[in-house]
N, C-alpha and C. Protein backbone atom coordinates (compact mmCIF):
# COMPACT_ATOMS: atom_id res chain seq x y z
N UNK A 1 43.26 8.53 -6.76
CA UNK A 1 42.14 9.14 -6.07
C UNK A 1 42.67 10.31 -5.24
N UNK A 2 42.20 11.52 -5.33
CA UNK A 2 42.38 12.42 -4.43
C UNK A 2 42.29 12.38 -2.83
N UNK A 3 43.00 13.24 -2.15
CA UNK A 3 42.88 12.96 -1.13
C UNK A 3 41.22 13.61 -0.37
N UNK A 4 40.41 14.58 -1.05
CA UNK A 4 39.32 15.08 -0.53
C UNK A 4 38.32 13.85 -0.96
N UNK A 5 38.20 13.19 -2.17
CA UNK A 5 37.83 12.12 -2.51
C UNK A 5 38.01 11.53 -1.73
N UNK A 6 38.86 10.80 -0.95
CA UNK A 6 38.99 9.65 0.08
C UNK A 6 38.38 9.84 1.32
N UNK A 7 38.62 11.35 1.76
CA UNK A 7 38.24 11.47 3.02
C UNK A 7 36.66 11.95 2.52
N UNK A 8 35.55 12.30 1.60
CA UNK A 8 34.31 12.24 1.61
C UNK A 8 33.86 10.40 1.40
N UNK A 9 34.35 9.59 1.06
CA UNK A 9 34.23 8.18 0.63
C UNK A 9 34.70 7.88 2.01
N UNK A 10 35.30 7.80 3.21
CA UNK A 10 35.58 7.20 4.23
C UNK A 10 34.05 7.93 5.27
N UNK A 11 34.37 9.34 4.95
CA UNK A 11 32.94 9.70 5.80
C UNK A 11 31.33 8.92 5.45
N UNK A 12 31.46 8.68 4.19
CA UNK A 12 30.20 7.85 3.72
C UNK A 12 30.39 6.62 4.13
N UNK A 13 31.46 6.30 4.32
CA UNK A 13 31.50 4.77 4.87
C UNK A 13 31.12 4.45 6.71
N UNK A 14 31.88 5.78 7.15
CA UNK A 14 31.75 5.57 8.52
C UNK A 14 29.46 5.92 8.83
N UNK A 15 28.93 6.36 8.13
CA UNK A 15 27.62 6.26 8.66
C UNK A 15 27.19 5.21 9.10
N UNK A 16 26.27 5.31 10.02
CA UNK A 16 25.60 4.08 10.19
C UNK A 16 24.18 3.41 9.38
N UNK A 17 24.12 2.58 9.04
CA UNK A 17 23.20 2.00 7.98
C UNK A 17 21.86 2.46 8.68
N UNK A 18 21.18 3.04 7.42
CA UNK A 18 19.83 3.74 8.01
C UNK A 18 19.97 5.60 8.41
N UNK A 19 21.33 5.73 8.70
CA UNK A 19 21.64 7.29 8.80
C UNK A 19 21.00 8.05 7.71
N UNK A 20 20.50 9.22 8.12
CA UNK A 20 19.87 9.76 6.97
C UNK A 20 21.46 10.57 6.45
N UNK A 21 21.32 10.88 4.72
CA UNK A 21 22.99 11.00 4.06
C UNK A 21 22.69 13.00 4.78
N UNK A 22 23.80 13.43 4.27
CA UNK A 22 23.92 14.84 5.07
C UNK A 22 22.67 15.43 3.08
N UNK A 23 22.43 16.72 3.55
CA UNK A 23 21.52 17.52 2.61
C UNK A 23 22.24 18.08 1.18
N UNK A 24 23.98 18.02 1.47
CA UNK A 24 24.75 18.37 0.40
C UNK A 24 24.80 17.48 -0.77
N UNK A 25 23.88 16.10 -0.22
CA UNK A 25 24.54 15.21 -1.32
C UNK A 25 22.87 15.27 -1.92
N UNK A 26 22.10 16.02 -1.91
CA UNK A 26 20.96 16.05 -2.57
C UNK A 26 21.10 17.65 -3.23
N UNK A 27 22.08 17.95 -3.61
CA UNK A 27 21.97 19.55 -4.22
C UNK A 27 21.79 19.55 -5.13
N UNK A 28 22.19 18.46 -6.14
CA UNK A 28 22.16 18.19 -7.57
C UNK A 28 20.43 17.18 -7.89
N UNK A 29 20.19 16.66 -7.11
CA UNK A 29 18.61 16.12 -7.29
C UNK A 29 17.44 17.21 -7.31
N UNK A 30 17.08 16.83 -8.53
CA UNK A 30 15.78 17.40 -9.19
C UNK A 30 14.60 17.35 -7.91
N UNK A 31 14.18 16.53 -7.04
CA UNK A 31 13.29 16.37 -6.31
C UNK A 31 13.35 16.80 -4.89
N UNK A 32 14.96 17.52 -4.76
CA UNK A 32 14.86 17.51 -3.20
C UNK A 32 15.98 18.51 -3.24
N UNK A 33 15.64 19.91 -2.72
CA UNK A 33 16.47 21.31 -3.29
C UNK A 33 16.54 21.91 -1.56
N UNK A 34 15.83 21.86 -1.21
CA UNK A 34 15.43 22.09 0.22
C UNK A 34 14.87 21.16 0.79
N UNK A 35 15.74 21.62 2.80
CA UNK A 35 15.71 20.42 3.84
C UNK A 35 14.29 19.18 3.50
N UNK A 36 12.96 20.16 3.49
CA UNK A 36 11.75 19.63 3.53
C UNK A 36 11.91 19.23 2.31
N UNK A 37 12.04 19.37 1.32
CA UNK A 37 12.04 18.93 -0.37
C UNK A 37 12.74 17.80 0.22
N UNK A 38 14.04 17.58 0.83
CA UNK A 38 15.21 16.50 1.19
C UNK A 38 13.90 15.32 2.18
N UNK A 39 13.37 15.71 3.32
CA UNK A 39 12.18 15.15 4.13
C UNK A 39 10.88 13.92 2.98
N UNK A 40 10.60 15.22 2.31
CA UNK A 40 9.60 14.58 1.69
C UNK A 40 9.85 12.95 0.94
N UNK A 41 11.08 13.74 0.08
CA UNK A 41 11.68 12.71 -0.89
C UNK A 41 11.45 11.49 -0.55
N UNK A 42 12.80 11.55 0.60
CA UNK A 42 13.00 10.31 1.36
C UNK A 42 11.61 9.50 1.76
N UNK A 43 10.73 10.45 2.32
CA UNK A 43 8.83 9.42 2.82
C UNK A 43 8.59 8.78 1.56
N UNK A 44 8.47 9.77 -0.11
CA UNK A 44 8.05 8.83 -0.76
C UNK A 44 8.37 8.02 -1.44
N UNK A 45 9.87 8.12 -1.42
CA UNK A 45 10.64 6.72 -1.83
C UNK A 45 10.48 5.46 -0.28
N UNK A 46 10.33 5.85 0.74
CA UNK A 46 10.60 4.86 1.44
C UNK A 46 8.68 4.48 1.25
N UNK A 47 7.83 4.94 1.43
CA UNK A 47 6.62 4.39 0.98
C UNK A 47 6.19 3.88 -0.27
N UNK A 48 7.00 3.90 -1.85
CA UNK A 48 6.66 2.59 -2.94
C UNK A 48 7.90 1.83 -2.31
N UNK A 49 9.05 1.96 -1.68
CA UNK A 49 9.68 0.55 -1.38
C UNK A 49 8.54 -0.14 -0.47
N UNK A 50 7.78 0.35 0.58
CA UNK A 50 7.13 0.14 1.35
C UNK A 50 5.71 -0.67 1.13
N UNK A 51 5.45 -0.15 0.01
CA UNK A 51 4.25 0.00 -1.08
C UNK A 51 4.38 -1.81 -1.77
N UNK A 52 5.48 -1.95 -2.30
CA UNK A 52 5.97 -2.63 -2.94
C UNK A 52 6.79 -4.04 -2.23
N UNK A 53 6.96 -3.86 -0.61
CA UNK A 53 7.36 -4.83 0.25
C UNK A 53 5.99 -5.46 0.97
N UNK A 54 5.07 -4.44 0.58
CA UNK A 54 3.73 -5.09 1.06
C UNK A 54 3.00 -6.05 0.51
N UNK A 55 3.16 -5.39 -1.09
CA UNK A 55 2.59 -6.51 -2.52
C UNK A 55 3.16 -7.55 -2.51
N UNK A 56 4.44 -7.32 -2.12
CA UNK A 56 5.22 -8.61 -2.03
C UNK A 56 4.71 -9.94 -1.07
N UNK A 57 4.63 -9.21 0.11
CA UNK A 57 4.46 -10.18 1.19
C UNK A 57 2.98 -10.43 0.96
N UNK A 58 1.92 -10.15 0.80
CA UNK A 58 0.40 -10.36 0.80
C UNK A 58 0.31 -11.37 -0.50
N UNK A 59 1.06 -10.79 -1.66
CA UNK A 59 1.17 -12.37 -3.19
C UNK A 59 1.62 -13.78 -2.13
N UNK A 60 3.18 -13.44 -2.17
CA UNK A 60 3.85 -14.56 -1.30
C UNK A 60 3.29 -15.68 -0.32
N UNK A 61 2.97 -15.09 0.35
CA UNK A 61 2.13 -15.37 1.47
C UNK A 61 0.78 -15.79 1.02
N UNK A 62 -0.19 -15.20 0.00
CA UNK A 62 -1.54 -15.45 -0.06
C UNK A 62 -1.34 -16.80 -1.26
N UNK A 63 -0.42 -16.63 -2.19
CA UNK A 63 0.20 -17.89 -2.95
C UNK A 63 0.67 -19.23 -2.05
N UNK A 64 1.07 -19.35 -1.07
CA UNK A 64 0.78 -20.45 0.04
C UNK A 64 -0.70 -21.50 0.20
N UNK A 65 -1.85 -20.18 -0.20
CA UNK A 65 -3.14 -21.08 0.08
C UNK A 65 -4.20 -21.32 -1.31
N UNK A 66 -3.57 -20.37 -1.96
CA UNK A 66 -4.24 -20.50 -3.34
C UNK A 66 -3.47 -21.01 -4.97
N UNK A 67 -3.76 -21.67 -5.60
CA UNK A 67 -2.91 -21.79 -6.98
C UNK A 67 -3.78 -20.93 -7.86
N UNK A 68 -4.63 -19.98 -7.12
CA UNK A 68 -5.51 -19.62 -8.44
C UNK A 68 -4.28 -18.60 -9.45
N UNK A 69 -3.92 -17.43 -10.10
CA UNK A 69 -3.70 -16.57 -10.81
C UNK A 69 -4.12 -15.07 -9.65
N UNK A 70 -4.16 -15.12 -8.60
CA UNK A 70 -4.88 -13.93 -8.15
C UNK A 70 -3.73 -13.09 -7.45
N UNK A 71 -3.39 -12.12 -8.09
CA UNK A 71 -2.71 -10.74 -7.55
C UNK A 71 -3.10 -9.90 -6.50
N UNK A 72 -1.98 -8.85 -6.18
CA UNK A 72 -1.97 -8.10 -5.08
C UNK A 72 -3.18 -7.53 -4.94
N UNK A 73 -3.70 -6.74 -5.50
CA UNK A 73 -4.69 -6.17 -5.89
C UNK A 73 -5.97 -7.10 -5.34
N UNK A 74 -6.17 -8.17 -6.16
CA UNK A 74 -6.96 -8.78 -5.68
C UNK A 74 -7.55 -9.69 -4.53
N UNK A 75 -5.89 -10.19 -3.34
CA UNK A 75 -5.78 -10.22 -2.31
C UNK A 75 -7.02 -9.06 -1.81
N UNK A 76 -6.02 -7.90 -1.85
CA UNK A 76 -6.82 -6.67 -1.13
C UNK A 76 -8.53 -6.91 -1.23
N UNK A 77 -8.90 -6.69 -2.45
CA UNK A 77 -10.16 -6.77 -2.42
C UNK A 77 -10.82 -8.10 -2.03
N UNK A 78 -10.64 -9.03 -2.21
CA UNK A 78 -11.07 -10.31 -1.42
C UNK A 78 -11.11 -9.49 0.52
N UNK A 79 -10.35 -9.17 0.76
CA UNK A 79 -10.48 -8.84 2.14
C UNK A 79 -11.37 -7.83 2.48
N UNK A 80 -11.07 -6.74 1.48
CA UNK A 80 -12.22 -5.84 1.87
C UNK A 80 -13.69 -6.15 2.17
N UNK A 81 -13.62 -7.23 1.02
CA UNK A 81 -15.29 -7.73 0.61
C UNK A 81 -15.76 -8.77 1.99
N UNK A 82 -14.36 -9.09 2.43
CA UNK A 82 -14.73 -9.80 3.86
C UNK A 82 -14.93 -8.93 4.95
N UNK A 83 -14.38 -7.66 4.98
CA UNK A 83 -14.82 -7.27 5.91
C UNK A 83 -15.82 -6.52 6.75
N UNK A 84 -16.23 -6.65 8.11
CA UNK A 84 -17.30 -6.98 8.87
C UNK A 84 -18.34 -7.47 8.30
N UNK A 85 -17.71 -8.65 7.41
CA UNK A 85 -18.92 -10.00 6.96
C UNK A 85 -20.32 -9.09 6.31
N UNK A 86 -20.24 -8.27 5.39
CA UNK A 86 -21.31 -7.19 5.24
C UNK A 86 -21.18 -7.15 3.53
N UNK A 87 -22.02 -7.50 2.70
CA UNK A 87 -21.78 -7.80 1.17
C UNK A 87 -21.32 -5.89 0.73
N UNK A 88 -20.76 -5.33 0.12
CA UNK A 88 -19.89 -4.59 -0.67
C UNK A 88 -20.41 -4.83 -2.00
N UNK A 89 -20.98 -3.32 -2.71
CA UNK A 89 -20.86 -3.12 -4.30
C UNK A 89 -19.52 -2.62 -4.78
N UNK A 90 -19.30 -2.22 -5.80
CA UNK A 90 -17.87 -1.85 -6.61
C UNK A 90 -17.61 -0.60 -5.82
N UNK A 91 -18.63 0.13 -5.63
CA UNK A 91 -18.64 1.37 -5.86
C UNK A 91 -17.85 1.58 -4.21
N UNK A 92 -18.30 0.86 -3.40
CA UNK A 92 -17.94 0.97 -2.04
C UNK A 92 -16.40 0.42 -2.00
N UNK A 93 -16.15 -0.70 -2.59
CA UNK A 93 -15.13 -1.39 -2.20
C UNK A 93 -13.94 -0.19 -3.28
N UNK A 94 -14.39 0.67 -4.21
CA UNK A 94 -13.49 1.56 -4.87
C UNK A 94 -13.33 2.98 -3.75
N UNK A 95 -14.10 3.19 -3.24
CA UNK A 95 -14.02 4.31 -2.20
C UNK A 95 -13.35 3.89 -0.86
N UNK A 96 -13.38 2.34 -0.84
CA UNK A 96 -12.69 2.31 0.59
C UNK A 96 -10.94 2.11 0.21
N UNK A 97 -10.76 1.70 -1.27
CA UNK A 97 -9.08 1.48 -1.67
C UNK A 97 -8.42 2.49 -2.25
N UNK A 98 -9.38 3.49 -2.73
CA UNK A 98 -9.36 5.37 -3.13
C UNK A 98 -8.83 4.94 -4.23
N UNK A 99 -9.91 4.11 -5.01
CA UNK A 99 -9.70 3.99 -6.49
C UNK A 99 -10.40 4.65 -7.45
N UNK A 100 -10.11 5.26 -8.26
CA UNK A 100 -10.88 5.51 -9.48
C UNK A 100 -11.27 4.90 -10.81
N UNK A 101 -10.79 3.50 -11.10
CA UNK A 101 -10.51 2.39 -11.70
C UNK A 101 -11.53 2.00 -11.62
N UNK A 102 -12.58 1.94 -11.92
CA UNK A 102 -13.62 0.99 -11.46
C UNK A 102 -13.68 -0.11 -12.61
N UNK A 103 -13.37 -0.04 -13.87
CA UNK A 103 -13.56 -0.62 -14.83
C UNK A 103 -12.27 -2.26 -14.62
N UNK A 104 -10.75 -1.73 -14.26
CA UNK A 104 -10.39 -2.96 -13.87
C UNK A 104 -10.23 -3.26 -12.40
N UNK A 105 -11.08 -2.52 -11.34
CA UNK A 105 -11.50 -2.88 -10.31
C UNK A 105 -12.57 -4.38 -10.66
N UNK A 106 -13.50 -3.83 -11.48
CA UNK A 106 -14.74 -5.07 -11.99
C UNK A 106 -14.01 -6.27 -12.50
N UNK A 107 -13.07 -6.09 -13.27
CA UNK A 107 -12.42 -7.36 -13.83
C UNK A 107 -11.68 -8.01 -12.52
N UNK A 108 -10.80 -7.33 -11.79
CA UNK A 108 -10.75 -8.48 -10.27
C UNK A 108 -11.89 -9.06 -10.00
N UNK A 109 -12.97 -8.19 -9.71
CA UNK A 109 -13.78 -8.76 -8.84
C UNK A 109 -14.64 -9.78 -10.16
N UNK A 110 -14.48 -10.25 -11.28
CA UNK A 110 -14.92 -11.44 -12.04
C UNK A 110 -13.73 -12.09 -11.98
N UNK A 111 -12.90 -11.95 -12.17
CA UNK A 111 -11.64 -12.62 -11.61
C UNK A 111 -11.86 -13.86 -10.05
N UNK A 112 -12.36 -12.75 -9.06
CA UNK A 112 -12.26 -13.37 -8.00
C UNK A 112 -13.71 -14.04 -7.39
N UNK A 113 -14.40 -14.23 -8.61
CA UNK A 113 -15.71 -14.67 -8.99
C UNK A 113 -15.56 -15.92 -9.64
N UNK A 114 -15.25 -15.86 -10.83
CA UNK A 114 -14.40 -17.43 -11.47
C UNK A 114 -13.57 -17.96 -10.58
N UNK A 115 -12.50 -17.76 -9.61
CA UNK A 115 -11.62 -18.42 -8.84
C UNK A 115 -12.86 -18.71 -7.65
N UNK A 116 -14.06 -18.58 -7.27
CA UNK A 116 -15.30 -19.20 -6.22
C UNK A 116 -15.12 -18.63 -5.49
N UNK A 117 -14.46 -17.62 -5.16
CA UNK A 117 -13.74 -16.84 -3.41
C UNK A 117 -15.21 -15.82 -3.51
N UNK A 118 -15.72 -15.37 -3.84
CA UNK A 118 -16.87 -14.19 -4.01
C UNK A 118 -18.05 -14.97 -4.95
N UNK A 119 -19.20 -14.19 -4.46
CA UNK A 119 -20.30 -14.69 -4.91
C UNK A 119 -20.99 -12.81 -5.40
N UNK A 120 -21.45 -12.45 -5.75
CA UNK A 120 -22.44 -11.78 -6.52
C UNK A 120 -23.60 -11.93 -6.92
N UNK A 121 -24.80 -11.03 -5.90
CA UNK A 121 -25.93 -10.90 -6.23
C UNK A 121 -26.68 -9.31 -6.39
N UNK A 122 -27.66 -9.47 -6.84
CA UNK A 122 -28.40 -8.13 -7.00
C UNK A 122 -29.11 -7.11 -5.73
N UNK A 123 -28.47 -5.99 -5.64
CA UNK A 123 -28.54 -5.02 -4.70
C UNK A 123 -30.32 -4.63 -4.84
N UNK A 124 -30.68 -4.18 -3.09
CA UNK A 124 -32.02 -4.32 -3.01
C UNK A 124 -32.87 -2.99 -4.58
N UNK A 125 -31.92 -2.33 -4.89
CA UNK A 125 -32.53 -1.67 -5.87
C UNK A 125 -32.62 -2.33 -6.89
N UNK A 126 -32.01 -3.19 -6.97
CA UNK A 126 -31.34 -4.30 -8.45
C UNK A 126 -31.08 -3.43 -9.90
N UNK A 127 -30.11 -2.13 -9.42
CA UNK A 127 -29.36 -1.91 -10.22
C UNK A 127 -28.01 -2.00 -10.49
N UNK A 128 -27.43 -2.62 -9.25
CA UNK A 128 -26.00 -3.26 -9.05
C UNK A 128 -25.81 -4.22 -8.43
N UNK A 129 -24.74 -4.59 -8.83
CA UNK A 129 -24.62 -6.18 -7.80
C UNK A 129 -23.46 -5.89 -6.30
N UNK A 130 -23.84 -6.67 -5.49
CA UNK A 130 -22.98 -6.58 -4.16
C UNK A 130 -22.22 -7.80 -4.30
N UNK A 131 -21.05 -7.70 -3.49
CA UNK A 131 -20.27 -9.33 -3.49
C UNK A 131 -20.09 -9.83 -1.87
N UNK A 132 -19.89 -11.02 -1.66
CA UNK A 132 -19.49 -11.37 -0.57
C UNK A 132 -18.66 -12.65 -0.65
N UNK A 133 -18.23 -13.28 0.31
CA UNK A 133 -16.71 -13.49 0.26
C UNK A 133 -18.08 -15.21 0.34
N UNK A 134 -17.26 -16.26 -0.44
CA UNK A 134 -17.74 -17.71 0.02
C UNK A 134 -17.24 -18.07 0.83
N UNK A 135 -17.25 -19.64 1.09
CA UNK A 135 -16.94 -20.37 1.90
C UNK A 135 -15.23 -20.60 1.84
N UNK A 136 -14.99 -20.24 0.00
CA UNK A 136 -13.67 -20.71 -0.02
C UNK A 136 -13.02 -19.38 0.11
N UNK A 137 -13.58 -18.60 0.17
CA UNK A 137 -12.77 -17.06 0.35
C UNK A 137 -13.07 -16.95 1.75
N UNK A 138 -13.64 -17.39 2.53
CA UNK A 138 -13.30 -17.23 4.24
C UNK A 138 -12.49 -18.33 4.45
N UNK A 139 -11.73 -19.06 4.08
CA UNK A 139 -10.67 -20.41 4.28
C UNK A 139 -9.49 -19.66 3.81
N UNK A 140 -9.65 -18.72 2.18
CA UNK A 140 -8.52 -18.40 2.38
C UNK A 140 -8.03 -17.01 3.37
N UNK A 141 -9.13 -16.43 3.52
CA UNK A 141 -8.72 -15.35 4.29
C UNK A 141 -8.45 -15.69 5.68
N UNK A 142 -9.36 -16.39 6.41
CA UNK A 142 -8.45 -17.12 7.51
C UNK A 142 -7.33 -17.76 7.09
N UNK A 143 -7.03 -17.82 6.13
CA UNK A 143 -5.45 -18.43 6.14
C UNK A 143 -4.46 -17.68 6.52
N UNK A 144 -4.78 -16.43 5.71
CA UNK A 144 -3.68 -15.30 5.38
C UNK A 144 -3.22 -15.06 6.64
N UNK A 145 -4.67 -14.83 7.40
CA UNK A 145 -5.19 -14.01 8.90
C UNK A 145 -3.97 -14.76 9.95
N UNK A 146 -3.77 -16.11 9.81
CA UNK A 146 -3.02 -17.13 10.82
C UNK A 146 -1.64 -16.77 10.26
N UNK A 147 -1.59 -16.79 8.98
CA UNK A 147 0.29 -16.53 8.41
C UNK A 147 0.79 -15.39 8.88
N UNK A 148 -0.43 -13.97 8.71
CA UNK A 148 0.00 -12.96 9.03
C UNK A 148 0.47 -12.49 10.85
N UNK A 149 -0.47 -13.27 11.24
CA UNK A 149 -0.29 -13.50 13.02
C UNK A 149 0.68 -14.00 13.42
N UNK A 150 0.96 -15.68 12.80
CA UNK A 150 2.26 -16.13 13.25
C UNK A 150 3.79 -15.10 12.43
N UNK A 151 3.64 -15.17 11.57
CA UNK A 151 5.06 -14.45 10.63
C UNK A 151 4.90 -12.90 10.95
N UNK A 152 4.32 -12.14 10.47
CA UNK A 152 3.90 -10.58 10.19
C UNK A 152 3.84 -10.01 12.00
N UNK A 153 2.73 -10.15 12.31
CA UNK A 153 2.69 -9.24 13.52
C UNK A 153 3.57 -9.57 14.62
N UNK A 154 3.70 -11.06 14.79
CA UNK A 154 5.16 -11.62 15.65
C UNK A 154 6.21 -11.11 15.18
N UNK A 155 6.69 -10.16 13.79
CA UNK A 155 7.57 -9.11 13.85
C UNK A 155 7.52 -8.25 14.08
N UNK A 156 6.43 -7.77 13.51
CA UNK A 156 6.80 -6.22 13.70
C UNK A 156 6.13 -5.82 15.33
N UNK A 157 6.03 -7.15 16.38
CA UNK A 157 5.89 -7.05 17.92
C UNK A 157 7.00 -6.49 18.65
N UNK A 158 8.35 -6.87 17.75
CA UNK A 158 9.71 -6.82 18.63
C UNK A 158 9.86 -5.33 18.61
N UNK A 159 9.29 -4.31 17.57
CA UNK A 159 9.24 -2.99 17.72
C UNK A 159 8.97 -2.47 18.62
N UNK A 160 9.51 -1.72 19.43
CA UNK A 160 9.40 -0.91 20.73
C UNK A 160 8.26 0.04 20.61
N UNK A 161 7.42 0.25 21.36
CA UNK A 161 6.52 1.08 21.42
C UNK A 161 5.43 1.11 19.98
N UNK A 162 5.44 -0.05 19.76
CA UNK A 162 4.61 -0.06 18.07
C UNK A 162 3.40 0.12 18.18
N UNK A 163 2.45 -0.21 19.29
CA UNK A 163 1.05 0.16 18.90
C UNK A 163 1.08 1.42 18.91
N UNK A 164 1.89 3.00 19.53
CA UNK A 164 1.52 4.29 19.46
C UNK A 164 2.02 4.45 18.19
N UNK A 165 3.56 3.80 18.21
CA UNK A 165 4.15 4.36 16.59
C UNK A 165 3.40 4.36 15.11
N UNK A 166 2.35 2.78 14.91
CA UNK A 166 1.62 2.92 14.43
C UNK A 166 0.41 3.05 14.42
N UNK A 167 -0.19 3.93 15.45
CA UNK A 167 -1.10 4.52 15.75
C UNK A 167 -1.30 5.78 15.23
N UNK A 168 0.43 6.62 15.20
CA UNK A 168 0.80 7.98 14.63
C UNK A 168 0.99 8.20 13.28
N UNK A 169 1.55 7.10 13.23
CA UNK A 169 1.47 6.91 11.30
C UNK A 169 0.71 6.67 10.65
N UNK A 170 -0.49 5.75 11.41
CA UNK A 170 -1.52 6.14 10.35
C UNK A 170 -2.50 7.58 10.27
N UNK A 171 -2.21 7.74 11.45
CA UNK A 171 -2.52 9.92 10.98
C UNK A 171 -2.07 10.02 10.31
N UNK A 172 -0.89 10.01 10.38
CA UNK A 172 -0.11 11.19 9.42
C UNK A 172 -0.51 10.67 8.14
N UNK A 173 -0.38 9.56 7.85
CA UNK A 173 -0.69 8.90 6.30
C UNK A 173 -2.21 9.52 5.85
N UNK A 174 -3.17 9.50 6.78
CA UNK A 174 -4.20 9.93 6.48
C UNK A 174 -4.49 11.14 6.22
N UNK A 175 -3.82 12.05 7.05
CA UNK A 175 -3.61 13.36 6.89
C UNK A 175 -2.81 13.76 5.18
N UNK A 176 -2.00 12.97 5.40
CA UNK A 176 -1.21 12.88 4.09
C UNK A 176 -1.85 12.66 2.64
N UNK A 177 -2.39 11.79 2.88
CA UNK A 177 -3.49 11.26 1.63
C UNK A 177 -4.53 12.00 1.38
N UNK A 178 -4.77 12.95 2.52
CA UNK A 178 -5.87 14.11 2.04
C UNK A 178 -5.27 15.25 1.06
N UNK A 179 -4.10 15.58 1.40
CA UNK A 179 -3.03 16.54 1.00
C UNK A 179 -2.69 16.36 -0.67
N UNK A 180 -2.09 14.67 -0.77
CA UNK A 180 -2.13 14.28 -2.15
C UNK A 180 -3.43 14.16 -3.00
N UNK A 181 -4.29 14.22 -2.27
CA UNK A 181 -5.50 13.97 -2.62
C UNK A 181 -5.88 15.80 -3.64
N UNK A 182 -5.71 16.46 -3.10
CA UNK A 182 -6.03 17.96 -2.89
C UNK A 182 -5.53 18.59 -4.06
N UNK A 183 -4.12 18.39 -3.87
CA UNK A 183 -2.93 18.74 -4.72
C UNK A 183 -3.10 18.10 -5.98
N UNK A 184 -3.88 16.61 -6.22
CA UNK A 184 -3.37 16.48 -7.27
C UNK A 184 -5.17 16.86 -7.89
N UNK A 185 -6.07 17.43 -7.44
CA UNK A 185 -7.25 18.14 -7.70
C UNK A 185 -6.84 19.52 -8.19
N UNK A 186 -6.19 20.20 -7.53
CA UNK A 186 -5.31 21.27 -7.97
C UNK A 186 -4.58 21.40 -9.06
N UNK A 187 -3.83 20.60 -9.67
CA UNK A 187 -2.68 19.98 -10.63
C UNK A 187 -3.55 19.91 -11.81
N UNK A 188 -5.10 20.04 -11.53
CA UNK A 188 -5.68 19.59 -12.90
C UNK A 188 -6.02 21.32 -13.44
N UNK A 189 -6.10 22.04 -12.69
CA UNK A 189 -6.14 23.63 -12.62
C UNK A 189 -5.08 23.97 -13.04
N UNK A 190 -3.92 23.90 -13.42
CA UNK A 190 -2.75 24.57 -14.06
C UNK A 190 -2.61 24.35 -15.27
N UNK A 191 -2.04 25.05 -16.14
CA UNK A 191 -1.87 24.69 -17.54
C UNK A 191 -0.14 23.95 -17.70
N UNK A 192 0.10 24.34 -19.41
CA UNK A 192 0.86 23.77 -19.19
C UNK A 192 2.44 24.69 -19.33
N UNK A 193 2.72 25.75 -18.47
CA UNK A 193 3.44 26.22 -17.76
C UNK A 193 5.15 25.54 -17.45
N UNK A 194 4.68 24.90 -16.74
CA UNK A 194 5.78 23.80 -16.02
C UNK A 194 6.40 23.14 -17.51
């Protein structure tokens, strides 16, 4: 091993875990050419790990109170449909998860219709149906609600200053999601160039 080899391999060693790496070692990556190109990267890899530590914990955790077959996905929407106790059509519960799916949005929600957690009836126009959560889908969602209280928020409590920190992040995410939102409206305007 060379000696410039050793001493870049000892400097990578001496970082501290969580250090962001220096910008030289992203010169050769396709996705990150500049500082902000280097910025971005890093948010959206750390948001599908993020993305993907969430699915994790909401299955995990929601598999504790149910043996049904019911996925991440469908966690989510079970909750939506619970929330402020107010029945939800497709159409709403796809605008509040910024889905465009509506077709296997519907198959959860018969999904989570056969498993008894949701009930479905006809909207006052009775051209769609609304859902609302049963008796056994408010047992399991108070379940989650107590796991997530004792395990979940009793962690992420020990965080210093967490109600502003995530107070700020969800701006920015929101702000953010308008941006991806925009861009990829834009993206449908270009040919094929690239």
């Amino acid at each position: 091993m060379t000696t410039s080899r050793v001493t870049k391999l000892d400097q990578h060693r001496s970082r501290q875990v969580g250090e962001r790496m220096e910008p030289k070692y992203y010169q050769n990556w396709h996705l990150a050419n500049t500082g902000t190109e280097v910025q971005v990267t890093e948010f959206e890899w750390g948001l599908i790990r993020l993305y993907e530590a969430f699915a994790r914990w909401v299955s995990t955790s929601s598999s504790l109170l149910i043996d049904e077959d019911i996925k991440f996905a469908e966690h989510l929407i079970l909750h939506i449909i619970r929330m402020h106790n107010r029945p939800k059509n497709s159409i709403t519960i796809a605008r509040m998860m910024n889905r465009d799916d509506l077709a296997n949005l519907q198959y959860s929600l018969r999904k989570l219709e056969g498993a008894g957690l949701i009930s479905k009836s006809k909207d006052k126009t009775g051209k769609s149906f609304s859902y609302v959560v049963t008796d056994k889908g408010k047992q399991i969602t108070d379940g989650y609600a107590a796991i997530r209280s004792d395990l979940l928020i009793r962690a992420i409590s020990t965080i210093s200053n967490i109600d502003e920190r995530i107070s700020e992040m969800t701006k920015l995410i929101s702000m953010l999601t308008g941006i991806y939102e925009e861009m990829a409206r834009s993206s449908t305007t270009y040919n094929a160039q690239y």
